[in-house]
N, C-alpha and C. Protein backbone atom coordinates (compact mmCIF):
# COMPACT_ATOMS: atom_id res chain seq x y z
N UNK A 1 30.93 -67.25 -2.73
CA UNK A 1 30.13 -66.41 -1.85
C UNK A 1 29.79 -67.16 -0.57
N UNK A 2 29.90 -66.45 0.46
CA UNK A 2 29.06 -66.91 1.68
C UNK A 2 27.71 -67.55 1.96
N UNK A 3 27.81 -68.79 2.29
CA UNK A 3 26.37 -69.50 2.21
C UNK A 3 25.37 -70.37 3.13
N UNK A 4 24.85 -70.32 3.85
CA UNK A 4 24.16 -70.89 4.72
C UNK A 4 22.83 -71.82 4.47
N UNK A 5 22.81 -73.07 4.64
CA UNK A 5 21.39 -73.52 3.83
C UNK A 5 21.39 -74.84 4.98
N UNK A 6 19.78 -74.32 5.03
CA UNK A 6 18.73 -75.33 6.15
C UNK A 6 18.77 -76.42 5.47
N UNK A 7 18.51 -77.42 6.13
CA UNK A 7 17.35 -79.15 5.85
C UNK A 7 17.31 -79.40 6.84
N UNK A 8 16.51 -80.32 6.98
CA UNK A 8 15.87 -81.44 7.82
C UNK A 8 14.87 -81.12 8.42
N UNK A 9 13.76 -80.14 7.96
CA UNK A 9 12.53 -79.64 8.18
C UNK A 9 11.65 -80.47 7.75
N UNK A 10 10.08 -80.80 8.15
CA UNK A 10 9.24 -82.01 7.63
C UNK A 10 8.11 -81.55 8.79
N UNK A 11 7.32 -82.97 8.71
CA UNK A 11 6.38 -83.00 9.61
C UNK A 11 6.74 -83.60 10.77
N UNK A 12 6.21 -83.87 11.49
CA UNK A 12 6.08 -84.28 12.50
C UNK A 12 5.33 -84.55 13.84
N UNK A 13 5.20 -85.56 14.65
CA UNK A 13 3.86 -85.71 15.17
C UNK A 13 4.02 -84.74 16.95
N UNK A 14 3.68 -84.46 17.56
CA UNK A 14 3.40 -84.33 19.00
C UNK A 14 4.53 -84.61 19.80
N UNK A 15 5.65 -84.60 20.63
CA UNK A 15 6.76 -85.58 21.28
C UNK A 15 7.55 -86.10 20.62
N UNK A 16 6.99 -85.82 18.97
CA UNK A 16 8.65 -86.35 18.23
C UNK A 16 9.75 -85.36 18.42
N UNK A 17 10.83 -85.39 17.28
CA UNK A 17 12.42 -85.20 17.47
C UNK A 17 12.43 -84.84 15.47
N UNK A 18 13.38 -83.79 15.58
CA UNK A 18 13.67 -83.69 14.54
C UNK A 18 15.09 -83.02 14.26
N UNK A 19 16.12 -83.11 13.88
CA UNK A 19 17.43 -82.55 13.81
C UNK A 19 17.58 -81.86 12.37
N UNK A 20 17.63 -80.18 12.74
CA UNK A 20 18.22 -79.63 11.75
C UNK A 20 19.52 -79.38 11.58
N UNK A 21 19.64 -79.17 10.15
CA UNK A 21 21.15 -79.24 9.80
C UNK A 21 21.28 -77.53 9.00
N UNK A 22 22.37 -77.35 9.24
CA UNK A 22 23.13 -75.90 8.31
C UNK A 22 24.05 -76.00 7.49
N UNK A 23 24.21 -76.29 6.26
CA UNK A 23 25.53 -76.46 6.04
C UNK A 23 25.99 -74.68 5.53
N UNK A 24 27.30 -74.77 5.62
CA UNK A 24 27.83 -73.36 5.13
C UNK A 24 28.90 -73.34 4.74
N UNK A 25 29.01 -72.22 3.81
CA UNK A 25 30.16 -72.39 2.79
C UNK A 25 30.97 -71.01 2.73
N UNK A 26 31.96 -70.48 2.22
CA UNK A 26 32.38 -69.50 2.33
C UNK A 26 32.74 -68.26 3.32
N UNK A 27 33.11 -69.61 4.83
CA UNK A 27 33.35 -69.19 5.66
C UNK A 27 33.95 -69.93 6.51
N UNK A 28 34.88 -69.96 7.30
CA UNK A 28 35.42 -71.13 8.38
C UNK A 28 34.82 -70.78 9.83
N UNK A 29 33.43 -71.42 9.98
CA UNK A 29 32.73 -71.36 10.92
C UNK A 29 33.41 -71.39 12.15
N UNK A 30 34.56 -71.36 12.61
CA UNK A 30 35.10 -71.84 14.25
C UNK A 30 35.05 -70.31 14.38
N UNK A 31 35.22 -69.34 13.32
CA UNK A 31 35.29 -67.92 13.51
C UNK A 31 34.47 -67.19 14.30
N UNK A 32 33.35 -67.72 14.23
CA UNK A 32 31.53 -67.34 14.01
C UNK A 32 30.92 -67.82 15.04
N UNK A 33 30.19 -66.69 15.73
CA UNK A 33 28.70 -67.40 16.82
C UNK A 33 27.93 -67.35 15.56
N UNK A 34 26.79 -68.90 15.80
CA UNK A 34 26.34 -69.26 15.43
C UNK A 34 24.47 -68.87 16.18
N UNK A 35 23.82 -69.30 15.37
CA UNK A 35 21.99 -69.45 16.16
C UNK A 35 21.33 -69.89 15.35
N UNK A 36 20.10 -70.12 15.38
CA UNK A 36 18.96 -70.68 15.14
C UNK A 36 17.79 -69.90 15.59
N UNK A 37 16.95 -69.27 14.75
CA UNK A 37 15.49 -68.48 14.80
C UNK A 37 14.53 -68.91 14.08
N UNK A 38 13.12 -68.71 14.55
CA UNK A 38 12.20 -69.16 13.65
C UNK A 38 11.05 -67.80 13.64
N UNK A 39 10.28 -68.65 12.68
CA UNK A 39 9.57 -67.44 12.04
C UNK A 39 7.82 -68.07 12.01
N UNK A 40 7.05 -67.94 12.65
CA UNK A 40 5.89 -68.19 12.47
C UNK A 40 4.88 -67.60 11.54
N UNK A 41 3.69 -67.73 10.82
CA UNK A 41 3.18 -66.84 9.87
C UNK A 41 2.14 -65.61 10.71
N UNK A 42 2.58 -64.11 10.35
CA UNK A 42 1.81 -63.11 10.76
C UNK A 42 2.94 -63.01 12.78
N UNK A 43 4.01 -63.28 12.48
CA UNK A 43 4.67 -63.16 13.95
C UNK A 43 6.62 -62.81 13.69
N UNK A 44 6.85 -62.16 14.48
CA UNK A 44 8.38 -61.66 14.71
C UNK A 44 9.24 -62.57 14.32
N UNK A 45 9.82 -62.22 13.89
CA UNK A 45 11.26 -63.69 13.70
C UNK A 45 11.94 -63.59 15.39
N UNK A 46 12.24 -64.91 15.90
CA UNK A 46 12.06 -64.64 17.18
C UNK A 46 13.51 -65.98 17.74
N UNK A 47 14.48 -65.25 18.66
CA UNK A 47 15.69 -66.24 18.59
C UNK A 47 15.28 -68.19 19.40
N UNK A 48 15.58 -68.57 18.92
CA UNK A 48 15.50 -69.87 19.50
C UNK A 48 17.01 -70.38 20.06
N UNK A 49 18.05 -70.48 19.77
CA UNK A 49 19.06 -70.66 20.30
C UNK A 49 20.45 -70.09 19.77
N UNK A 50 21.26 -69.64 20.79
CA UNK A 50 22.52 -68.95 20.11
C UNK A 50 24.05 -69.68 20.51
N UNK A 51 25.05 -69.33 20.16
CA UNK A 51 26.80 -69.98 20.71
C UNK A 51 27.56 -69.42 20.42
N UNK A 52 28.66 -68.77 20.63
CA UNK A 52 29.94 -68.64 20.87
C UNK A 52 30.30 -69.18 19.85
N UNK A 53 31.67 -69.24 19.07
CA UNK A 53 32.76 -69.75 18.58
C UNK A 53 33.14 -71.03 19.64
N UNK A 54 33.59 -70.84 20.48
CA UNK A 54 34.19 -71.18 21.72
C UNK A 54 32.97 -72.48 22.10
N UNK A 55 31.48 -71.96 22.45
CA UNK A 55 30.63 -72.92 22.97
C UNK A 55 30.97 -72.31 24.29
N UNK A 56 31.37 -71.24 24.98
CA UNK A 56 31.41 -70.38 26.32
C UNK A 56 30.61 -69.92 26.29
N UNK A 57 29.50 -69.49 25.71
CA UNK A 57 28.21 -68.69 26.01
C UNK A 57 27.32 -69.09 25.19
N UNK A 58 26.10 -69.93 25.61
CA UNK A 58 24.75 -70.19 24.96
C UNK A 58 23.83 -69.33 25.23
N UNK A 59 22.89 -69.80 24.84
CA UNK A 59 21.37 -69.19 24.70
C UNK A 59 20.51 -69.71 24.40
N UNK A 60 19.38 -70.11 25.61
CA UNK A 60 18.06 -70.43 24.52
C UNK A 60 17.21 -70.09 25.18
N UNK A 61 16.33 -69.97 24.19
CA UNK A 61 15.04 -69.31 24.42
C UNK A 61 14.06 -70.33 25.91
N UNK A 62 13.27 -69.09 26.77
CA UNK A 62 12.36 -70.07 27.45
C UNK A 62 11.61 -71.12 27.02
N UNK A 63 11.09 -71.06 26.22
CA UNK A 63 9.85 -72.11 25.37
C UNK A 63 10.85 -72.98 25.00
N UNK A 64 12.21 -73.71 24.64
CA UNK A 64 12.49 -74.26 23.96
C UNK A 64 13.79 -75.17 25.38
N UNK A 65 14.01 -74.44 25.81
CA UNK A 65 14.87 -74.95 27.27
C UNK A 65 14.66 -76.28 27.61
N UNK A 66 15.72 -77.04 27.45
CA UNK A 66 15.58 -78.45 28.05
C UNK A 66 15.27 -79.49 26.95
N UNK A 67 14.65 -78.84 25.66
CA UNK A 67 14.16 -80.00 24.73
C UNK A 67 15.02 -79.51 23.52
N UNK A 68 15.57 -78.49 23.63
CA UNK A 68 16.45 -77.90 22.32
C UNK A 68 17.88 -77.95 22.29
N UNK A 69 19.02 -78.75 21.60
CA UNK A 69 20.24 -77.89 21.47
C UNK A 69 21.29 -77.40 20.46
N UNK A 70 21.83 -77.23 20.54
CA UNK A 70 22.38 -76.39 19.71
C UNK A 70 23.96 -76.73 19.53
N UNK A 71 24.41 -77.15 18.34
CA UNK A 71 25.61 -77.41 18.59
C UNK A 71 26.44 -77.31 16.77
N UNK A 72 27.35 -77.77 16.88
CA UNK A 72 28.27 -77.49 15.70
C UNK A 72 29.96 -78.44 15.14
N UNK A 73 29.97 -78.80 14.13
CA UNK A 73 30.75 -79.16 13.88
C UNK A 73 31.98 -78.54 12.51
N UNK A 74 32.60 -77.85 12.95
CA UNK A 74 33.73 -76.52 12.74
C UNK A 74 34.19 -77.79 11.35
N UNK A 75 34.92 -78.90 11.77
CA UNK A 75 35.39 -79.44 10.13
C UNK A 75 34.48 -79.70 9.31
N UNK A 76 33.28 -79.85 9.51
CA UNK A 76 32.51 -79.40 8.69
C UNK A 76 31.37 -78.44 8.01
N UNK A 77 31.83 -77.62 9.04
CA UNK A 77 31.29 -75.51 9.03
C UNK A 77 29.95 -76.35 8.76
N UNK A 78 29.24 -77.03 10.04
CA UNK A 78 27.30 -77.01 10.09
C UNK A 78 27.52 -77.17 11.60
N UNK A 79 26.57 -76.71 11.34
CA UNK A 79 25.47 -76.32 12.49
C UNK A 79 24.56 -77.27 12.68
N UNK A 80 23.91 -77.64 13.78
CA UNK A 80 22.98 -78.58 14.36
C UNK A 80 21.54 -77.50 14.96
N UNK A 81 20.78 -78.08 14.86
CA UNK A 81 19.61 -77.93 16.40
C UNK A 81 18.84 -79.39 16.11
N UNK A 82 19.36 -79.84 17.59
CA UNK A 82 18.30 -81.01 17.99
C UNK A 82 17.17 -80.36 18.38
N UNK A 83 15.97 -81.06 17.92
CA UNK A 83 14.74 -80.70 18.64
C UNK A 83 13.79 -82.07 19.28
N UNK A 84 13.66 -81.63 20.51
CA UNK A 84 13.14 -82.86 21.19
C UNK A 84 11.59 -82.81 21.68
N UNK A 85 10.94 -83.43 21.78
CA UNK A 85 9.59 -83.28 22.79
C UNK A 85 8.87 -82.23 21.74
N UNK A 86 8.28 -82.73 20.65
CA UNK A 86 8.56 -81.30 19.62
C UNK A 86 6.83 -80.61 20.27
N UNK A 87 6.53 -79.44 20.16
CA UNK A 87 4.70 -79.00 20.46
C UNK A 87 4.98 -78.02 19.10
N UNK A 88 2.93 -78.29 19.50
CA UNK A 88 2.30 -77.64 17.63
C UNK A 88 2.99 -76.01 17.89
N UNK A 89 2.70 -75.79 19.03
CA UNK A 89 3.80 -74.02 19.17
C UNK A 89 4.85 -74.11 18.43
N UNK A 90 5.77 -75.39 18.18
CA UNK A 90 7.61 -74.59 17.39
C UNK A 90 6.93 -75.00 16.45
N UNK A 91 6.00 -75.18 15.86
CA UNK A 91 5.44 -74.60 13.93
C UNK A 91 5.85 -73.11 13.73
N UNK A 92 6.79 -73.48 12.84
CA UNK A 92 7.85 -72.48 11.64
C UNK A 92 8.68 -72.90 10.90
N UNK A 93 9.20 -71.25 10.34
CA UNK A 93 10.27 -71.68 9.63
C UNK A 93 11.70 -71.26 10.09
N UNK A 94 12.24 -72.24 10.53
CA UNK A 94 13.56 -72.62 11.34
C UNK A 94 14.51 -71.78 10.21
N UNK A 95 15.26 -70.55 10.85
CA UNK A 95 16.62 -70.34 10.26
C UNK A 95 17.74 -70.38 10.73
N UNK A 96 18.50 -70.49 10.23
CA UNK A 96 19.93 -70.72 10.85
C UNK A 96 20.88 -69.25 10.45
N UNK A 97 21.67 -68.92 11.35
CA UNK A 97 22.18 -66.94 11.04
C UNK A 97 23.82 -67.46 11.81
N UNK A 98 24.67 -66.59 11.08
CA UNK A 98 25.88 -66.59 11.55
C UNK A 98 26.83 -65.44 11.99
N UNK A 99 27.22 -65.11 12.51
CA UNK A 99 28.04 -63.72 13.06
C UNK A 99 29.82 -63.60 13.24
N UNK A 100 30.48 -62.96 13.00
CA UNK A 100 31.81 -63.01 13.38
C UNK A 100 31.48 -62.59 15.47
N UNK A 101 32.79 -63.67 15.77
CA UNK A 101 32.60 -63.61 17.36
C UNK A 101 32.24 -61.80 18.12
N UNK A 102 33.12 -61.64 17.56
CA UNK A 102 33.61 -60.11 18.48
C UNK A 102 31.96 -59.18 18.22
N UNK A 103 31.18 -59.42 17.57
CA UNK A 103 30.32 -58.96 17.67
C UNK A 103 28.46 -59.46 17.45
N UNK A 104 29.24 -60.45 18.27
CA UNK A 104 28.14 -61.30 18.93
C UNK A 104 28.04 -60.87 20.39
N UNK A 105 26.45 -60.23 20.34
CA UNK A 105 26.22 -59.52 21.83
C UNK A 105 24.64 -60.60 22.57
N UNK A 106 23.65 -60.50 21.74
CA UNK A 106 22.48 -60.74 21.93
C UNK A 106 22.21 -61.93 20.99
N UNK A 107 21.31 -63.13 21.42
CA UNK A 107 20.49 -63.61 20.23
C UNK A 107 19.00 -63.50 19.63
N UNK A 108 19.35 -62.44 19.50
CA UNK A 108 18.79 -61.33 18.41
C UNK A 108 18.72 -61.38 16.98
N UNK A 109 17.61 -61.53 16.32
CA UNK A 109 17.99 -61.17 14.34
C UNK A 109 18.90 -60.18 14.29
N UNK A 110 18.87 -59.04 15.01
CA UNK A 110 19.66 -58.00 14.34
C UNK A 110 21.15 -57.78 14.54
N UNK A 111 21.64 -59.05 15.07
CA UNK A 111 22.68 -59.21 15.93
C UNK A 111 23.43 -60.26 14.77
N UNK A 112 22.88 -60.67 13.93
CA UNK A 112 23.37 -61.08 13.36
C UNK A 112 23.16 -60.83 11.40
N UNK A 113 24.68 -61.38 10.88
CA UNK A 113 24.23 -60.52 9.12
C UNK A 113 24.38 -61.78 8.19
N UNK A 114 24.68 -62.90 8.65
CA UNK A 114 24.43 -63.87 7.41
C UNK A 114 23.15 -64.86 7.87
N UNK A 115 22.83 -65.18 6.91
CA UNK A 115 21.24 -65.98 6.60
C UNK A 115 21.45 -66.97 6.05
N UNK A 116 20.44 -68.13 6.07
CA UNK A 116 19.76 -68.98 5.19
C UNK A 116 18.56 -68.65 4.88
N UNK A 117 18.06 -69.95 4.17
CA UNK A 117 16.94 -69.10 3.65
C UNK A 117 15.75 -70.00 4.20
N UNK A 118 15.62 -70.70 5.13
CA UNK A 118 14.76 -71.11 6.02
C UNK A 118 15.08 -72.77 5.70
N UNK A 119 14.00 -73.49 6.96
CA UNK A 119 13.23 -74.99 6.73
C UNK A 119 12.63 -74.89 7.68
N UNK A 120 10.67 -75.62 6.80
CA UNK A 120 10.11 -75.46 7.56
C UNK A 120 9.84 -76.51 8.78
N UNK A 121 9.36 -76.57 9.76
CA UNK A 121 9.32 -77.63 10.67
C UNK A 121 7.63 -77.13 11.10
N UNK A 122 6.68 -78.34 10.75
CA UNK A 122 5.10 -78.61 11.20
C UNK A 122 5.36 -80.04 12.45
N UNK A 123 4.63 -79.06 13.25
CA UNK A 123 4.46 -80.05 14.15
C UNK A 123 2.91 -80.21 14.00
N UNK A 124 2.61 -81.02 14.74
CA UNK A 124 1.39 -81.76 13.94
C UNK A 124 0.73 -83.31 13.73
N UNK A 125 -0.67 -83.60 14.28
CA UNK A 125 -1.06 -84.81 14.10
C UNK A 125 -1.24 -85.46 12.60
């Protein structure tokens, strides 16, 4: 079956760095735009960064621009998000979502149909 699964969620202090990982299975990711969304408690699941197959068209969110990226390694179907300069605002739970290209429009939840099933990331003294 098709599978998508977070780590590298934890704590973390103010200006730290934390790199999540995706691994996925039951799919040959070079196929697939890829993203990254998070989910705060009592708030929207809300996109944080999106890509192409290709890496020809990104996305990221305002709040996250400049300290976030997003990237991927196809021989081994995962997914990355560096997170840099981290603030108590990106407290959530980080998911990672996958899409076949051709219908990758928006980075949007609804834009996309495979899931993980979260990691959380606390920012935090």
């Amino acid at each position: 079956q098709l599978q998508l699964v977070e780590s590298g969620g934890g704590l973390v202090q103010p200006g730290g760095s934390l790199r999540l990982s995706c691994t996925t299975s039951g799919l040959t990711l070079a196929n697939y735009a890829v993203g990254w969304f998070r989910q705060a408690p009592g708030k929207e699941r809300e996109g944080v960064s999106c890509i192409s197959n290709s890496g020809g068209t990104t996305n990221y969110a305002d709040s996250v621009k400049g300290r976030f990226t997003i990237s991927r390694d196809f021989t081994k179907n995962t997914m990355y998000l560096q997170m840099n300069s981290l603030k108590a605002e990106d407290t959530a739970n980080y998911f990672c979502a996958a899409e076949l290209t051709p219908l990758f429009r928006r980075c949007v939840p609804s834009q996309f149909k495979y899931w993980g099933q979260g990691t959380l990331v606390t920012v935090s003294e």
